[in-house]
Protein backbone atom coordinates (compact mmCIF):
# COMPACT_ATOMS: atom_id res chain seq x y z
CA UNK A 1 30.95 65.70 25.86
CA UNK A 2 27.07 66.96 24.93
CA UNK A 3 27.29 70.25 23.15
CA UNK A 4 24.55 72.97 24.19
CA UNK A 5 22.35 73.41 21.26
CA UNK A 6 22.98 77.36 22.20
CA UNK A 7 26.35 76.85 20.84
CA UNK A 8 27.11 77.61 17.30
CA UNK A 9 29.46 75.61 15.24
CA UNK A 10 33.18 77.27 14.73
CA UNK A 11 33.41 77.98 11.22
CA UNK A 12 37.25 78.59 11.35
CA UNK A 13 39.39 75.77 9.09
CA UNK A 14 36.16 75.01 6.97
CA UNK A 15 36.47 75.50 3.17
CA UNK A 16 34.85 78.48 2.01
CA UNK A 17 31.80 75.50 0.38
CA UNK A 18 31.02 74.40 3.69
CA UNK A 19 30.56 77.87 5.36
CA UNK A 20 28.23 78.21 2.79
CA UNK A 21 26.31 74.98 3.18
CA UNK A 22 26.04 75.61 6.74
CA UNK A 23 25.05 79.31 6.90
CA UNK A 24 22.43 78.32 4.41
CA UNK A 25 20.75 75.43 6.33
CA UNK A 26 20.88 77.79 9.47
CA UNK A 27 19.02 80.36 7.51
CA UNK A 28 16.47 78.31 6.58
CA UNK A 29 15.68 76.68 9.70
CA UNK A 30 16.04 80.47 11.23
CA UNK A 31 12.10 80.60 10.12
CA UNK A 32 13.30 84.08 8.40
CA UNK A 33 14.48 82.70 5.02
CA UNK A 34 12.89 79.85 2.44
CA UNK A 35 15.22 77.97 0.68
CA UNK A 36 15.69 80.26 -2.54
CA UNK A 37 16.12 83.16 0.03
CA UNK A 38 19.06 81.61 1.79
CA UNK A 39 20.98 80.15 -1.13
CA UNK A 40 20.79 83.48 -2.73
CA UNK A 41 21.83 85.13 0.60
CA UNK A 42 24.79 83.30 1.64
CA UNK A 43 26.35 83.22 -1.72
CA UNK A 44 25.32 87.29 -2.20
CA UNK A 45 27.38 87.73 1.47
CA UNK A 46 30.16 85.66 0.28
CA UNK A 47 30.57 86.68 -3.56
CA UNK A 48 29.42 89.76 -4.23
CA UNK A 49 29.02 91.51 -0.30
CA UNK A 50 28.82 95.12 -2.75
CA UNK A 51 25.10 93.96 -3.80
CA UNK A 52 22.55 94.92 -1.30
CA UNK A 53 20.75 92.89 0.83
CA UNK A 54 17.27 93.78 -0.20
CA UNK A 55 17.84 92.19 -3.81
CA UNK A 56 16.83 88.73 -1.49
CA UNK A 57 13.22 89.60 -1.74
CA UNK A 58 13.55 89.47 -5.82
CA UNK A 59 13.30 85.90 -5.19
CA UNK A 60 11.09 85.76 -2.45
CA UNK A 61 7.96 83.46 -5.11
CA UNK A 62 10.39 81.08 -5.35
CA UNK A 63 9.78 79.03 -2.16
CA UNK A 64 7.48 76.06 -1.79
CA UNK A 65 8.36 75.87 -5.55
CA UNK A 66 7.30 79.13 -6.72
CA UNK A 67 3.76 78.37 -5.40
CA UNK A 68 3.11 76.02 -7.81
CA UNK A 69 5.28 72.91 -6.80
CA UNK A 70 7.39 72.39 -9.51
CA UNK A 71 10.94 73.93 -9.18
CA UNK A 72 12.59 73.21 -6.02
CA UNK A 73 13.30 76.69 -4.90
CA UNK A 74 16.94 75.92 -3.40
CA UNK A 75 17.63 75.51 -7.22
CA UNK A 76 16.04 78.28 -8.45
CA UNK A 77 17.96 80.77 -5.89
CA UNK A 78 20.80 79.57 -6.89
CA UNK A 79 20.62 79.62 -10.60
CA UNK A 80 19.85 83.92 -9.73
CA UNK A 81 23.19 83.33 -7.33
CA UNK A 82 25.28 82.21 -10.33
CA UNK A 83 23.70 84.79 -12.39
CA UNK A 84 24.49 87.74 -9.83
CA UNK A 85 28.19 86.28 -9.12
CA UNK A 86 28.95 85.94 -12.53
CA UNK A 87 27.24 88.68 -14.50
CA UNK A 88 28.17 86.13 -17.89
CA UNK A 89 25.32 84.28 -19.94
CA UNK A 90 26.88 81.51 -21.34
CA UNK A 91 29.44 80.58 -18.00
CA UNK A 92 25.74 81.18 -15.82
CA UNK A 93 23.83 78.68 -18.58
CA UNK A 94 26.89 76.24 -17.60
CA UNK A 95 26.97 76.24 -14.19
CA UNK A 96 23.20 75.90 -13.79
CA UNK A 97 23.03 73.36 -16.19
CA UNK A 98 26.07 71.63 -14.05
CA UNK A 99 23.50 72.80 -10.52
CA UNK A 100 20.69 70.77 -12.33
CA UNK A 101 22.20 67.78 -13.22
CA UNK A 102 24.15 67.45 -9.87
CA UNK A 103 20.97 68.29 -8.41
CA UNK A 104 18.82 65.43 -10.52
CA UNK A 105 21.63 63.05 -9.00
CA UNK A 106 21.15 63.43 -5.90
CA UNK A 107 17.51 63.87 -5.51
CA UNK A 108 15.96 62.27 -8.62
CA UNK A 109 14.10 65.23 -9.61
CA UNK A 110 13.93 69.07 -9.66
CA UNK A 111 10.55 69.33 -8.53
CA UNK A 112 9.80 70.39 -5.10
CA UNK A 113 6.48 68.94 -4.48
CA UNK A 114 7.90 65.34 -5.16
CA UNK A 115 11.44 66.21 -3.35
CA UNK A 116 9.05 67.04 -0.41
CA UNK A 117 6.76 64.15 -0.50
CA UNK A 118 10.02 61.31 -1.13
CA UNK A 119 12.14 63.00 1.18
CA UNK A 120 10.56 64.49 3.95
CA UNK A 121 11.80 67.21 6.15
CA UNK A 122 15.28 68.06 3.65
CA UNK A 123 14.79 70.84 2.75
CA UNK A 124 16.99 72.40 5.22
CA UNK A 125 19.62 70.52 4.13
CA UNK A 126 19.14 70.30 0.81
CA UNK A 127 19.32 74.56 0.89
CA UNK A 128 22.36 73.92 2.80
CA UNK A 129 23.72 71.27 -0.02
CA UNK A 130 22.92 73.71 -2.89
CA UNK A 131 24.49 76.54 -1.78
CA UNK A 132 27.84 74.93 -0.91
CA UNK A 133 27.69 73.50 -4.35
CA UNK A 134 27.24 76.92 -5.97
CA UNK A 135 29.88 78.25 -3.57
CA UNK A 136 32.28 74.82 -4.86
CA UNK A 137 31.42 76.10 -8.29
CA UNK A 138 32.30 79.75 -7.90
CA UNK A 139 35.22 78.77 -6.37
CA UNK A 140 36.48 76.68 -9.47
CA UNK A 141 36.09 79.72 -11.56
């Protein structure tokens, strides 16, 4: 059976990680988020739904890198995720310790400019990946 690509994917039975991962990507390849903007977004909806939406465009130099090409911005939305979720210093420095070196595993580095030359066209899914992680994280805690 060939699916329309005007259909959405059912999110019922998925794990609260892969909702995440998901709504993330979809965000990102929406045009209307970069990928610190949608990691912070999806886990802001799912975690903590009481903090407005306009805190999003606190992290809107992040992307690309933060202009400069170094930190991949997926990462960097999601260490401000943790922070927001968590409102604890030392369980935050943790967990985004844990984000970096799960994210160094997977990828190599944290920099976005050589993510994005060694592994064209993922950052869609690498937004996706990170926030599902942070979501798998929060969800430990």
């Amino acid at each position: 059976m060939f699916w329309s690509k005007k259909v959405k994917p059912s999110l019922e039975g998925m794990e609260l990680a892969e909702v995440c991962q998901l709504e993330a990507e979809v965000l990102y390849r929406s045009g209307k988020y970069h990928c610190a903007e949608a990691v912070l977004e999806v886990i802001r909806k799912h975690f903590s739904p009481e903090t407005p939406e306009a805190l999003i465009g606190t992290v809107a130099g992040f992307g690309g890198g933060s202009g400069a090409g170094c930190i991949c911005g997926a990462v960097s939305g999601g260490t401000v995720a943790l922070g927001l979720v968590l409102q604890d210093k030392k369980v935050t420095a943790h967990l985004t310790k844990e984000l970096h070196t799960w994210f160094k595993e997977k990828y190599g580095v944290t920099c976005c400019k050589t993510i994005r030359q060694t592994h064209k066209g993922i950052c869609p899914v690498l937004t996706g990946e990170v926030a599902g992680k942070i979501a798998e994280m929060l969800g430990r805690i």
